[in-house]
N, C-alpha and C. Protein backbone atom coordinates (compact mmCIF):
# COMPACT_ATOMS: atom_id res chain seq x y z
N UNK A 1 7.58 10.83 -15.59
CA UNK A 1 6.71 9.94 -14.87
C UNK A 1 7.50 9.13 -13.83
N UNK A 2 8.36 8.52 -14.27
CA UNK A 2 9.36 7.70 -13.18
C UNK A 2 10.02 8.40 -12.24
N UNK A 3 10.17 9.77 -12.68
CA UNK A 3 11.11 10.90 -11.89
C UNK A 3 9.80 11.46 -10.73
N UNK A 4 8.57 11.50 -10.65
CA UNK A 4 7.69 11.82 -9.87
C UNK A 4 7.55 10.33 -9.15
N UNK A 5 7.72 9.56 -9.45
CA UNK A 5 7.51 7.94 -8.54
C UNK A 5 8.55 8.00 -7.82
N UNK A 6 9.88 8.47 -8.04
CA UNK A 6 10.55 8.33 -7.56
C UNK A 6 11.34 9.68 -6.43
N UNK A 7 10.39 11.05 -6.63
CA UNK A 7 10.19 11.08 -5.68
C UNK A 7 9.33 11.38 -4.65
N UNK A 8 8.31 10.51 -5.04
CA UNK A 8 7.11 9.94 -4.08
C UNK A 8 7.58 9.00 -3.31
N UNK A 9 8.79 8.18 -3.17
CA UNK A 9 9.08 7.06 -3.04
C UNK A 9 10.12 7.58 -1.71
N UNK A 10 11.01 8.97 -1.99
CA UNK A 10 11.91 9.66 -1.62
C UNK A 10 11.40 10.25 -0.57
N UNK A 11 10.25 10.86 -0.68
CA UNK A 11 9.55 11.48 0.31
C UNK A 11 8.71 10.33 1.55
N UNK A 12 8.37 9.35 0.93
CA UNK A 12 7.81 8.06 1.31
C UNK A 12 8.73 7.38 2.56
N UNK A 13 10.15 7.40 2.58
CA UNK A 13 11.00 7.12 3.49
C UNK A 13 11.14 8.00 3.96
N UNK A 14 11.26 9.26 4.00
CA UNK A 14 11.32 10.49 4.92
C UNK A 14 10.69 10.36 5.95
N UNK A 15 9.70 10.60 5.39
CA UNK A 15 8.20 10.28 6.09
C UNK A 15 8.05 9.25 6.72
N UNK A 16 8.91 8.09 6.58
CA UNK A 16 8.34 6.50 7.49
C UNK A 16 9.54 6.87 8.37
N UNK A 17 10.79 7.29 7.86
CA UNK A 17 11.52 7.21 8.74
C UNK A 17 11.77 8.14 10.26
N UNK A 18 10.92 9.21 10.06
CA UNK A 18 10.67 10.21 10.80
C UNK A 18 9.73 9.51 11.91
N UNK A 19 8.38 8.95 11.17
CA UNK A 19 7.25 8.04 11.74
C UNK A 19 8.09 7.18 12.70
N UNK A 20 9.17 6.17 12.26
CA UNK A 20 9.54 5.53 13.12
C UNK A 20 10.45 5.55 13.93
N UNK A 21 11.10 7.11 14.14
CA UNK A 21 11.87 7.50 14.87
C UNK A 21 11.16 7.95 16.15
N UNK A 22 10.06 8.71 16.07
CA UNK A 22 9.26 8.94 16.82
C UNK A 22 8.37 7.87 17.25
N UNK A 23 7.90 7.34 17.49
CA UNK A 23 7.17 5.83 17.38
C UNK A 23 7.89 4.97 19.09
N UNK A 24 6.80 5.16 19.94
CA UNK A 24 7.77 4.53 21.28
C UNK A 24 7.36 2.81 21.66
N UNK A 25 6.87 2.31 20.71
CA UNK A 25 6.67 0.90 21.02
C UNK A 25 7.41 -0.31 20.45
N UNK A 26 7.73 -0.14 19.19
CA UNK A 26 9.05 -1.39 19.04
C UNK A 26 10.14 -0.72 18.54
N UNK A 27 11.44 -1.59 19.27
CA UNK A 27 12.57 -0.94 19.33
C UNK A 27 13.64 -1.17 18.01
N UNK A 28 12.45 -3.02 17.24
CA UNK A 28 13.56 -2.31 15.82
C UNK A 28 13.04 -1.77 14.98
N UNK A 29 12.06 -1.02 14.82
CA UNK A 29 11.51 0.47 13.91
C UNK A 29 12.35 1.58 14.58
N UNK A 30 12.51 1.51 15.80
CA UNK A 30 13.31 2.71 16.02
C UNK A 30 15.05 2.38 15.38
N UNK A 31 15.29 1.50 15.32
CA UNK A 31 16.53 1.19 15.18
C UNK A 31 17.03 0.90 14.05
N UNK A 32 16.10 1.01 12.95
CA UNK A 32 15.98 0.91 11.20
C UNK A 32 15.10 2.00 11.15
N UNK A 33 14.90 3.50 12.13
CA UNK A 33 14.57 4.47 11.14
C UNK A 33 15.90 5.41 10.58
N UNK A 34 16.87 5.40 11.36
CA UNK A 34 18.01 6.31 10.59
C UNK A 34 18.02 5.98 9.39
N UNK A 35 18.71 4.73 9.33
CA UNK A 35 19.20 4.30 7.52
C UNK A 35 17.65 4.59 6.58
N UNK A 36 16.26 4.28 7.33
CA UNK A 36 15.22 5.02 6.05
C UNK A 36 15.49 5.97 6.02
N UNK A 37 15.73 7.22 6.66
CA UNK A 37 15.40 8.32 6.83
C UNK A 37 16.84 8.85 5.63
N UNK A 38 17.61 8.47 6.47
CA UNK A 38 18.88 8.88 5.23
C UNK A 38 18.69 8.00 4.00
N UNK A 39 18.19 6.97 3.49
CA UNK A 39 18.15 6.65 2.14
C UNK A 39 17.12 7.64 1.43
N UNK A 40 15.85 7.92 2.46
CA UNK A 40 15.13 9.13 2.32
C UNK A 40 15.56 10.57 1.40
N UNK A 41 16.54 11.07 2.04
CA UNK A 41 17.11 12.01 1.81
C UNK A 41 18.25 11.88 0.98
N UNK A 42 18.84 10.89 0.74
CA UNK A 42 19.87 10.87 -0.27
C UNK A 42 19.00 10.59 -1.45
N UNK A 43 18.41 9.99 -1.82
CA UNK A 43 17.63 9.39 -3.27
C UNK A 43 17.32 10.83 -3.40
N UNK A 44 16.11 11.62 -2.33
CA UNK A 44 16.05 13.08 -2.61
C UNK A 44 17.15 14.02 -3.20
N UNK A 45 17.93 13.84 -2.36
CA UNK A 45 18.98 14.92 -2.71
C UNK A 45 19.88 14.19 -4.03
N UNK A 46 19.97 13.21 -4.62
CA UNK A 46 20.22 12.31 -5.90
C UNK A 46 18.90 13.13 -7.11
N UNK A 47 17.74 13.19 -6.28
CA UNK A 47 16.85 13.47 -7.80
C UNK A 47 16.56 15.34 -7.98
N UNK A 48 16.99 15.84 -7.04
CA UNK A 48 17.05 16.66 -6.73
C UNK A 48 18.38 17.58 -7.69
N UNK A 49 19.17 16.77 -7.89
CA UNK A 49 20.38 17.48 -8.74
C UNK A 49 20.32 16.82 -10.18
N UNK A 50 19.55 16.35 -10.56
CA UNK A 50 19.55 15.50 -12.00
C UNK A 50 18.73 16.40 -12.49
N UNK A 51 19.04 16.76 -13.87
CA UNK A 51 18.96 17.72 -15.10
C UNK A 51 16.85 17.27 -15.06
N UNK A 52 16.02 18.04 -15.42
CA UNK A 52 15.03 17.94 -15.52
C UNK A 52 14.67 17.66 -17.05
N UNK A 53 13.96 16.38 -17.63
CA UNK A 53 13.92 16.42 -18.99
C UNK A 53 13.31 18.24 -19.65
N UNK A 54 12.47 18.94 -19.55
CA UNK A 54 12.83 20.50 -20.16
C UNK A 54 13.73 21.15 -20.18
N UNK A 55 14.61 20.82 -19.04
CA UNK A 55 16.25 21.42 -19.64
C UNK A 55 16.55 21.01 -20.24
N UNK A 56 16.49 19.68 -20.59
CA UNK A 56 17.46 19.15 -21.50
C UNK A 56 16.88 19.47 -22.69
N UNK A 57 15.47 19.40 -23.23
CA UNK A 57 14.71 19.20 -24.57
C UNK A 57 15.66 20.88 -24.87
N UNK A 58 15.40 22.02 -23.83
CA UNK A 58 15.59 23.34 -24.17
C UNK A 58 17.19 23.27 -24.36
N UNK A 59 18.24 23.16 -23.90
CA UNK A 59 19.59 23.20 -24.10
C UNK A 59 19.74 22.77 -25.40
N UNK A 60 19.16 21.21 -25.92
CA UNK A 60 19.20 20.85 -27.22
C UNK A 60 19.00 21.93 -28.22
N UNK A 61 17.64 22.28 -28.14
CA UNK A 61 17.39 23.18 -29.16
C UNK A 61 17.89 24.33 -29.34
N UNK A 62 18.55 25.05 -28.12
CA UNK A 62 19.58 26.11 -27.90
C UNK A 62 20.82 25.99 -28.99
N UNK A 63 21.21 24.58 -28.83
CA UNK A 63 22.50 24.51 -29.52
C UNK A 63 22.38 23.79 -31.03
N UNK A 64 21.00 23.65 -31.31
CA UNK A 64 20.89 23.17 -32.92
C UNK A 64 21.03 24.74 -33.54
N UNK A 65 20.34 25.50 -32.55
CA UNK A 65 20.57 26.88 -33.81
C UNK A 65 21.71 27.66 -33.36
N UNK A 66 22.22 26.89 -33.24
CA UNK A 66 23.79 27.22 -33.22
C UNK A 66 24.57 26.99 -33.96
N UNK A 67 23.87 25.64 -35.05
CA UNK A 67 24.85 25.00 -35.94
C UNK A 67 24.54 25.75 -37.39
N UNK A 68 23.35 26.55 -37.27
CA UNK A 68 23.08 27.26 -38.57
C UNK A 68 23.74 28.26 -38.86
N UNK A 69 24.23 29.30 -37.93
CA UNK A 69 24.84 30.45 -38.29
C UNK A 69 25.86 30.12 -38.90
């Protein structure tokens, strides 16, 4: 649940920061869209490499029946 908020949130600066890169009427939206745009994409590319809770539940259980043999 937090991992989909977060990246709704990820995509959310992408998206504004793109908006306000393109955007020709005030000049500090243009000038605070890089840093959204890259916090954008780093939080992305941050949630993007973090283990998905079903891998993990599945790896667990991989290696409990491991301890039986």
């Amino acid at each position: 649940m937090l991992l989909n908020r977060l990246y709704a949130l990820a995509t959310a600066l992408i998206l504004a920061g793109i908006a306000m890169l393109c955007q020709p009427f005030f000049f500090f939206l243009h000038s605070c869209a890089f840093p959204v745009l890259l916090a954008g994409v780093a939080l992305f590319m941050v949630l993007d490499h973090l283990p998905s809770s079903a891998a993990i539940e599945t790896t667990t259980l991989e290696h409990e029946g491991d301890h039986d043999e």
